[in-house]
C-alpha atoms as a PDB file:
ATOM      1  CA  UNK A   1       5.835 -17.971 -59.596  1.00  0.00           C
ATOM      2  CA  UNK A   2       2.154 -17.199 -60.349  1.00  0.00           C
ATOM      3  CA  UNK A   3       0.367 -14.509 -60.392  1.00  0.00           C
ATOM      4  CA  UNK A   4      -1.684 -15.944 -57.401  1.00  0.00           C
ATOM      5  CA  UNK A   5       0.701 -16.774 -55.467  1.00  0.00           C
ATOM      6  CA  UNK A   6       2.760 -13.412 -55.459  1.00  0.00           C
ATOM      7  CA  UNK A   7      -0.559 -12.509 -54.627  1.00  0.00           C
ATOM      8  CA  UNK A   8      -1.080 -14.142 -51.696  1.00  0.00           C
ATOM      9  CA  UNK A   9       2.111 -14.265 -50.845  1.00  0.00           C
ATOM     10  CA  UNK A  10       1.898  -9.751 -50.540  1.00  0.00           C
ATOM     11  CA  UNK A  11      -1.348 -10.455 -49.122  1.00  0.00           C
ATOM     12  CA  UNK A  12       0.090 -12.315 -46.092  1.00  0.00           C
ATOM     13  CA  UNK A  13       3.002 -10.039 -45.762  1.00  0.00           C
ATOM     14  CA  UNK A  14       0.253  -6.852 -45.454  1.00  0.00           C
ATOM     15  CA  UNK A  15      -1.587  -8.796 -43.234  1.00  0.00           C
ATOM     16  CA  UNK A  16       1.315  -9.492 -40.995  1.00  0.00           C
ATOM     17  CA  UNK A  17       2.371  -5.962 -40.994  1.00  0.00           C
ATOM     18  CA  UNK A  18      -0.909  -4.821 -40.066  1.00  0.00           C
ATOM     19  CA  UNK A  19      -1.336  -7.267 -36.986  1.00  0.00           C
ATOM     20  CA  UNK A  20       2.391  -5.865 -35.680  1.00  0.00           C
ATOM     21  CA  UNK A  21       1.488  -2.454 -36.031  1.00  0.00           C
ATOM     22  CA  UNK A  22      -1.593  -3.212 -34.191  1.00  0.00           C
ATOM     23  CA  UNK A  23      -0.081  -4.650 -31.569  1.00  0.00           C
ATOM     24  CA  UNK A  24       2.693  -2.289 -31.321  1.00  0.00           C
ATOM     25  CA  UNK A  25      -0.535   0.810 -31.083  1.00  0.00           C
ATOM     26  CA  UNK A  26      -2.559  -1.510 -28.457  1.00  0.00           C
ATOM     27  CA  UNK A  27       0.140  -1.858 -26.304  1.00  0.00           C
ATOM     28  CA  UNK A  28       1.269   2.125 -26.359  1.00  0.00           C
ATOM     29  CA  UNK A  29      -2.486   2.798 -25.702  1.00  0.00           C
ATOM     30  CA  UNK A  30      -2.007   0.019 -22.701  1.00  0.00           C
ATOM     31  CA  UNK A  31       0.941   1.709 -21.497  1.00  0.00           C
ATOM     32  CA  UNK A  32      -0.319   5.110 -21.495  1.00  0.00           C
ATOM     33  CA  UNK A  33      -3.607   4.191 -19.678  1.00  0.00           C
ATOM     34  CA  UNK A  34      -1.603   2.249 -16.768  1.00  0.00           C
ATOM     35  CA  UNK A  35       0.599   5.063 -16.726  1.00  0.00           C
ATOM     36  CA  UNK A  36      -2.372   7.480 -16.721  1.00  0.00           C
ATOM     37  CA  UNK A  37      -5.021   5.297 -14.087  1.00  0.00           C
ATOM     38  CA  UNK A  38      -1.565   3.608 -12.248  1.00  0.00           C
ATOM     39  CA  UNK A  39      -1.848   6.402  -9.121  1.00  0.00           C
ATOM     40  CA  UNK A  40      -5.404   5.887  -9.136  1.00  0.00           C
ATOM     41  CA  UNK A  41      -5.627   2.800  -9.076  1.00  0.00           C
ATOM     42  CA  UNK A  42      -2.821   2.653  -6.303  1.00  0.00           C
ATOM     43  CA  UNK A  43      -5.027   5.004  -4.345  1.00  0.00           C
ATOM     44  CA  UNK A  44      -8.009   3.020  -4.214  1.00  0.00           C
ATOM     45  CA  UNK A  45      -6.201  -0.506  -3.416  1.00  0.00           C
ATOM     46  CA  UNK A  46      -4.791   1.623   0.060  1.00  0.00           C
ATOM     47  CA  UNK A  47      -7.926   3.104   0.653  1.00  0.00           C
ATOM     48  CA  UNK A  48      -9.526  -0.611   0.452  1.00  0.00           C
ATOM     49  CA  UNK A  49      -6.451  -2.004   2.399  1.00  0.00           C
ATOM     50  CA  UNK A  50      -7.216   0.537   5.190  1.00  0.00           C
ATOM     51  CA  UNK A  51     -10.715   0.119   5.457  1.00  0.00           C
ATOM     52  CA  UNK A  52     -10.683  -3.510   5.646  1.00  0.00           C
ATOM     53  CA  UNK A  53      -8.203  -3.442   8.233  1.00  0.00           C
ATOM     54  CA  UNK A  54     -10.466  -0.880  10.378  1.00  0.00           C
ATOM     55  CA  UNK A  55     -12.994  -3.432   9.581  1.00  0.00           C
ATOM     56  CA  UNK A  56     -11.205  -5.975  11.145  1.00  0.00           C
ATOM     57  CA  UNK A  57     -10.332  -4.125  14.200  1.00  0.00           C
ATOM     58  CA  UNK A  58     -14.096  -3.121  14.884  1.00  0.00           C
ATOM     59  CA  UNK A  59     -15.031  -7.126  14.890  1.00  0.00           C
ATOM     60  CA  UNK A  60     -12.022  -7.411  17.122  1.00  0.00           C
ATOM     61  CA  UNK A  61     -12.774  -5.205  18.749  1.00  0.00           C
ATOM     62  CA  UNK A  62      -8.717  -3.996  19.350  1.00  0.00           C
ATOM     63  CA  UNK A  63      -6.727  -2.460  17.329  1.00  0.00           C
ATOM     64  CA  UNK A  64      -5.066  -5.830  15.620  1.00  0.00           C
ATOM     65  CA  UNK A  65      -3.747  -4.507  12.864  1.00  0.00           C
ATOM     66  CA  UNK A  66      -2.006  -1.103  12.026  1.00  0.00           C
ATOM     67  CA  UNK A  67      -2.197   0.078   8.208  1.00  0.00           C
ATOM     68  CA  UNK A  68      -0.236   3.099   7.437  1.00  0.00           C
ATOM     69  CA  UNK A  69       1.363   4.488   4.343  1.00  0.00           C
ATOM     70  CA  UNK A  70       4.807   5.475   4.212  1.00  0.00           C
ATOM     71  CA  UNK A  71       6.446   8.606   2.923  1.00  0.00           C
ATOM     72  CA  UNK A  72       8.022   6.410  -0.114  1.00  0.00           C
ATOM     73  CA  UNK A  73       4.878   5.484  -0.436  1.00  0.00           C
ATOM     74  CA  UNK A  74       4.608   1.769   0.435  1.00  0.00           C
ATOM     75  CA  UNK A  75       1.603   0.292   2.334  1.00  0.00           C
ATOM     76  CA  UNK A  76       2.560  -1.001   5.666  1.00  0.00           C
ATOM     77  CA  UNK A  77       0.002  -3.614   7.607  1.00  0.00           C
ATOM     78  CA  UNK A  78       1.660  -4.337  10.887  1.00  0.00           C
ATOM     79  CA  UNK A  79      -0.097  -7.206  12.943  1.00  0.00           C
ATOM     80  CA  UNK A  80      -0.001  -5.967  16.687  1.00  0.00           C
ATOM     81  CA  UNK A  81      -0.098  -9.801  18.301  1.00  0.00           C
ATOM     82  CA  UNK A  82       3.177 -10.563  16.426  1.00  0.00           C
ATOM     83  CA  UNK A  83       5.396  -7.590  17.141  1.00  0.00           C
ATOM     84  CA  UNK A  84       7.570  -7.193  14.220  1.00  0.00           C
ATOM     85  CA  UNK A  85       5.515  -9.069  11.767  1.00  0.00           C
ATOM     86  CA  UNK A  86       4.180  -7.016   8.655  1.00  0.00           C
ATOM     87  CA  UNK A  87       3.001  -7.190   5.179  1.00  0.00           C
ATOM     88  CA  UNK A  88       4.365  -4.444   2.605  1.00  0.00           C
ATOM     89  CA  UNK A  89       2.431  -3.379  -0.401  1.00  0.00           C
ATOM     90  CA  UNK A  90       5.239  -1.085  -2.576  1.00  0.00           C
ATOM     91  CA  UNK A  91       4.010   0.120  -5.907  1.00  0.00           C
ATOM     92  CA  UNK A  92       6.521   1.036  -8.251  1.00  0.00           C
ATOM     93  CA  UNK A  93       4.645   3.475 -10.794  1.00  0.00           C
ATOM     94  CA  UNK A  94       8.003   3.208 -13.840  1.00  0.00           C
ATOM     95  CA  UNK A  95       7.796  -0.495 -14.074  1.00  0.00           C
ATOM     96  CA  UNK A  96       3.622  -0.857 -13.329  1.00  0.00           C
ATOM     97  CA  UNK A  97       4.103  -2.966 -10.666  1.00  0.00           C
ATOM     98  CA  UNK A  98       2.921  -4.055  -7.248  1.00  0.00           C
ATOM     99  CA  UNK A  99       5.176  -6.247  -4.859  1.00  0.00           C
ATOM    100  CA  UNK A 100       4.214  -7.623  -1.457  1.00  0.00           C
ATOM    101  CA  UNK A 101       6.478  -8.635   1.001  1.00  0.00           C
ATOM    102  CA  UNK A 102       5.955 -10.601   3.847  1.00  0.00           C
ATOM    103  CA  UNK A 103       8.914  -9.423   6.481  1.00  0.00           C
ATOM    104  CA  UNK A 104       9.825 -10.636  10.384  1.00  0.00           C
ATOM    105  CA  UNK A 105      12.149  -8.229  12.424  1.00  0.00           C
ATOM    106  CA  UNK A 106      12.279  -5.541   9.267  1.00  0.00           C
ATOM    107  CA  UNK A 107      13.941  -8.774   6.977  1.00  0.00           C
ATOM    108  CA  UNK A 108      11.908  -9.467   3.593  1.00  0.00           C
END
């Protein structure tokens, strides 16, 4: 083997190395910021939610749709024209992620 190519060869290996401790730091940093913004974040989406569902009602005119958070902490957009029809918004802060549900007579 040359000298070049054991060159080149611990050049790409550094390189490598470099990129996968890279992306092993960038994705920490990503982890800690969605862990650190995550509740904020969270906040804003229901305070958004709510207002655009007061929104709604005032060009309705009635109170059409109910948005209320729950003590687990779920957002809950009931649709009064449809009885048992709502949307829930759960965040689950451990895994950084947001599910919605679409559920009839309390079934998902």
């Amino acid at each position: 083997m040359s000298d070049d190519s054991v060159k080149r060869a611990a050049e790409e290996y550094l390189a490598e190395r470099l990129t996968e401790e890279g992306l092993t730091a960038e994705e920490k940093l990503s982890r800690e910021a969605a862990n650190l913004h995550g509740p904020a974040v969270w906040k804003q989406l229901v305070d958004t939610v709510t207002s655009m569902c007061n929104e709604w009602n005032a060009v309705t005119q009635d109170p059409t749709l109910t948005c209320s958070e729950t003590a687990m902490g779920d957002l809950r957009i009931r649709c009064a024209r449809r009885g048992t029809h709502q949307i829930i918004v759960h965040y689950e802060p451990k895994r950084r992620l947001v599910r919605v549900e679409n559920s009839v007579d309390g079934k998902s």
